[in-house]
Every structure is written in structure tokens, then in C-alpha cells.
N, C-alpha and C. Protein backbone atom coordinates (compact mmCIF):
# COMPACT_ATOMS: atom_id res chain seq x y z
N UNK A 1 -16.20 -29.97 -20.86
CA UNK A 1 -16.95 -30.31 -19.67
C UNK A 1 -17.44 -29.03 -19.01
N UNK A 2 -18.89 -28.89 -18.54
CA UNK A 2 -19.07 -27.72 -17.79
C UNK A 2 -19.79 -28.31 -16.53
N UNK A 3 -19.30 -26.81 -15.79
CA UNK A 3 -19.33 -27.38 -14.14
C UNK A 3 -21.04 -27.68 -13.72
N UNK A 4 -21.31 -28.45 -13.03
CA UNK A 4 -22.62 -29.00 -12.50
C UNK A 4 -23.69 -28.52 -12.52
N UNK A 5 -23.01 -26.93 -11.62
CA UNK A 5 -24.42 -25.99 -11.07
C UNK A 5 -24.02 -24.37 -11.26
N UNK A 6 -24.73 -23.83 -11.80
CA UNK A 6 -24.14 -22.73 -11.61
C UNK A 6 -24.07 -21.70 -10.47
N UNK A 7 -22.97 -21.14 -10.19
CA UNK A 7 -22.81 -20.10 -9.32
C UNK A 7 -23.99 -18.75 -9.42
N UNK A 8 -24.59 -18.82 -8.48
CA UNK A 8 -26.02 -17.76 -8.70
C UNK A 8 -24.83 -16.13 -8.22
N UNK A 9 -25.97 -15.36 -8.55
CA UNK A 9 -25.03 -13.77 -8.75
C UNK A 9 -25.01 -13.67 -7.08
N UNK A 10 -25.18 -14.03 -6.22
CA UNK A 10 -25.55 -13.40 -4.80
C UNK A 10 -23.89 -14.26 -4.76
N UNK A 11 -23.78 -15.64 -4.79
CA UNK A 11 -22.45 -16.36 -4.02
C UNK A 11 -21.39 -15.80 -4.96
N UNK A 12 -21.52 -15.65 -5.86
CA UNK A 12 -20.56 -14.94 -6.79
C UNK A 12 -20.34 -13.76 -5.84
N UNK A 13 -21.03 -12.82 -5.68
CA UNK A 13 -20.68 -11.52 -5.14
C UNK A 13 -19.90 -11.35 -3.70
N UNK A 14 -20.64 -12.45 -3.17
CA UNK A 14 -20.16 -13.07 -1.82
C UNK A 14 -18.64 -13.48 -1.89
N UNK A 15 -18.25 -14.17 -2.65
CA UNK A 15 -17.34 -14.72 -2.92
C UNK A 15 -16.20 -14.02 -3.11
N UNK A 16 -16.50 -12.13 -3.89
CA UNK A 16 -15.68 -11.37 -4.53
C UNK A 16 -15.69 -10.15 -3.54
N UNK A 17 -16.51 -10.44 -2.28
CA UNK A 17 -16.71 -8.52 -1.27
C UNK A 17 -14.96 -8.59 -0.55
N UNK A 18 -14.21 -9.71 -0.66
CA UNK A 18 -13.22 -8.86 0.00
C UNK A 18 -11.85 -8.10 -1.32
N UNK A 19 -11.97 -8.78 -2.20
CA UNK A 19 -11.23 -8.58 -3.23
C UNK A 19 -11.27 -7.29 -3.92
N UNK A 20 -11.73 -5.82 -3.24
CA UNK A 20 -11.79 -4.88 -3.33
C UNK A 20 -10.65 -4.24 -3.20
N UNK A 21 -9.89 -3.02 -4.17
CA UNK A 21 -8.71 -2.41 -3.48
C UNK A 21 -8.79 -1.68 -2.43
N UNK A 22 -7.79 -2.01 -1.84
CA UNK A 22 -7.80 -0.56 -0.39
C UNK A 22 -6.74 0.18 -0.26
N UNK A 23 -7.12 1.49 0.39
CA UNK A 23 -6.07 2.80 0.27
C UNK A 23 -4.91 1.73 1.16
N UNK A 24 -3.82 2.45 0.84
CA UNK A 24 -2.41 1.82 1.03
C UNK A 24 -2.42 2.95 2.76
N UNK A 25 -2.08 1.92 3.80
CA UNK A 25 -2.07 3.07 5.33
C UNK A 25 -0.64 4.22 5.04
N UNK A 26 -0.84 4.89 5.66
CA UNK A 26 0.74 6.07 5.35
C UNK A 26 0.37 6.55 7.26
N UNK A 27 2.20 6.65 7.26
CA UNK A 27 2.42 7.30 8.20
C UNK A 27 3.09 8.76 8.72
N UNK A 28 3.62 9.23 9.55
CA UNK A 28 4.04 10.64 9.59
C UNK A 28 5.70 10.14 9.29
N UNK A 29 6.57 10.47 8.96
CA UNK A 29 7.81 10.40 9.12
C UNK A 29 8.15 11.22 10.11
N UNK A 30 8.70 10.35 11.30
CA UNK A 30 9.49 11.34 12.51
C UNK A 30 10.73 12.31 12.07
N UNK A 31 11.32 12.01 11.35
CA UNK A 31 12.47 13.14 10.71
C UNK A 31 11.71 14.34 10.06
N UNK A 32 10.74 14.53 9.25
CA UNK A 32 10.59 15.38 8.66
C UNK A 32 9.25 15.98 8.69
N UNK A 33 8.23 14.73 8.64
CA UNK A 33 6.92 14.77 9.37
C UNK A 33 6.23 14.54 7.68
N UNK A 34 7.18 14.20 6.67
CA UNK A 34 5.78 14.02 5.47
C UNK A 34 5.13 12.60 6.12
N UNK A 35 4.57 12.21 4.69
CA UNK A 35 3.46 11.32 4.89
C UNK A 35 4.36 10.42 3.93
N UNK A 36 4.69 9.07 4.77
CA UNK A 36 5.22 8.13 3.89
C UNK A 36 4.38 6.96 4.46
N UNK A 37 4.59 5.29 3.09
CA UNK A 37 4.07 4.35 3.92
C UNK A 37 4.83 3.80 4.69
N UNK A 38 4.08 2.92 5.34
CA UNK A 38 4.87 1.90 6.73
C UNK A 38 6.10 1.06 6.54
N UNK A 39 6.68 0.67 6.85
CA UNK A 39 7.67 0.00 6.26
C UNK A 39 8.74 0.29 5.69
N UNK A 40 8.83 1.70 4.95
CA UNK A 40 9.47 2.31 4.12
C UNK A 40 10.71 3.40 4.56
N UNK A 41 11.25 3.58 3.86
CA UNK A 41 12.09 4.69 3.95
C UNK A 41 11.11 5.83 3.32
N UNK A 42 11.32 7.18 4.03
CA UNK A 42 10.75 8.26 3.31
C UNK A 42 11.55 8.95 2.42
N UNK A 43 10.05 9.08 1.61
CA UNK A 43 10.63 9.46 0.10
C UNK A 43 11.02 10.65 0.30
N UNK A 44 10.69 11.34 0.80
CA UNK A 44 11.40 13.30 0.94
C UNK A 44 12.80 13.49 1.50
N UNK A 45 13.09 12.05 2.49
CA UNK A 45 14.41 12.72 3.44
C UNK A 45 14.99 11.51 3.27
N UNK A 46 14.60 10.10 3.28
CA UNK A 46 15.21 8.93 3.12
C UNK A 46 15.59 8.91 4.57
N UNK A 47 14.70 8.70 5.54
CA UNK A 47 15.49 8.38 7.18
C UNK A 47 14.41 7.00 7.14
N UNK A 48 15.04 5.88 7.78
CA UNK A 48 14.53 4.68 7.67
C UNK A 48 14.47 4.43 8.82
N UNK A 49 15.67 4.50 9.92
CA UNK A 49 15.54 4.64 11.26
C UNK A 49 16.49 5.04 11.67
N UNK A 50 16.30 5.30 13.41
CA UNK A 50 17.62 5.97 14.07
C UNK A 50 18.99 5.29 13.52
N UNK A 51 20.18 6.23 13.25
CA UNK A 51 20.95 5.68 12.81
C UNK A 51 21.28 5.08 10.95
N UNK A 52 19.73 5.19 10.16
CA UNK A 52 20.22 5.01 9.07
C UNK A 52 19.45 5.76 7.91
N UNK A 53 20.36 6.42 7.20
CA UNK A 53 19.28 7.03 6.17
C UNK A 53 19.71 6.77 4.82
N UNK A 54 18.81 6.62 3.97
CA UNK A 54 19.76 6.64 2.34
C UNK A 54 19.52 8.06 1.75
N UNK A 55 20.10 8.03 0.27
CA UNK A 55 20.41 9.06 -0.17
C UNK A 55 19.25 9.08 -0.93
N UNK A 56 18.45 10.32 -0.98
CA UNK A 56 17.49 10.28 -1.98
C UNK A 56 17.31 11.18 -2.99
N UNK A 57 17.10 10.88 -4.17
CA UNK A 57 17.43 11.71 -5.93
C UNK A 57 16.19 13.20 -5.21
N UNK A 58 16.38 14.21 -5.27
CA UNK A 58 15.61 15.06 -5.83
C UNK A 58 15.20 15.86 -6.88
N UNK A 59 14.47 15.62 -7.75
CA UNK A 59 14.83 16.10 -9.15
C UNK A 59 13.70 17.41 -8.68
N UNK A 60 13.90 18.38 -9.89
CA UNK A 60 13.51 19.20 -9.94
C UNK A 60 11.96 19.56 -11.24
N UNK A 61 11.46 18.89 -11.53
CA UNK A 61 10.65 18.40 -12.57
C UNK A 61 9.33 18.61 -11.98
């Protein structure tokens, strides 16, 4: 079975303008000041918030 009508290239395109990738936001880390994303623990120092930090691998590579 094929569909009725076809999708012309303009609603197609229309259809696909938000489905673009976008840069991921990053913030300053208050402990150390790199650039990590939101949400996250930072990758350089591992401080997540006042009061909690994890341990983070530093390899040398």
C-alpha cells in the first residue's frame, strides 16, 4: 500500500528544522572553575555540590 499524497520537499523540510543537533550548554564549576555540563559532577575535581564530591580516576595518557 502507498500513502495517498506525497510529502512535497518544503513540508518535509519543515517537518525536520528542529531535529538538528545542538551544542550540549556547559557550565563553570564553582570548585575549580573548568567547564563542565549542567547537571553533572565535574570531570576534573568531581564536586557535585556543597558537601559532596566523588572520587575521580586521573589517568595520565
Amino acid at each position: 500500500m502507498v500513502p495517498p499524497f506525497r510529502c512535497s520537499p518544503g513540508r518535509t523540510r519543515r517537518r525536520r528544522a528542529h531535529q538538528a543537533i545542538k551544542a550540549s550548554h556547559t557550565t563553570l564549576c564553582p570548585n575549580c572553575g573548568a567547564a563542565k555540563r549542567s547537571h553533572t559532577a565535574c570531570s576534573s575535581c568531581g564536586y557535585v555540590r556543597p558537601g559532596l564530591q566523588i572520587k575521580v580516576n586521573k589517568d595520565s595518557n
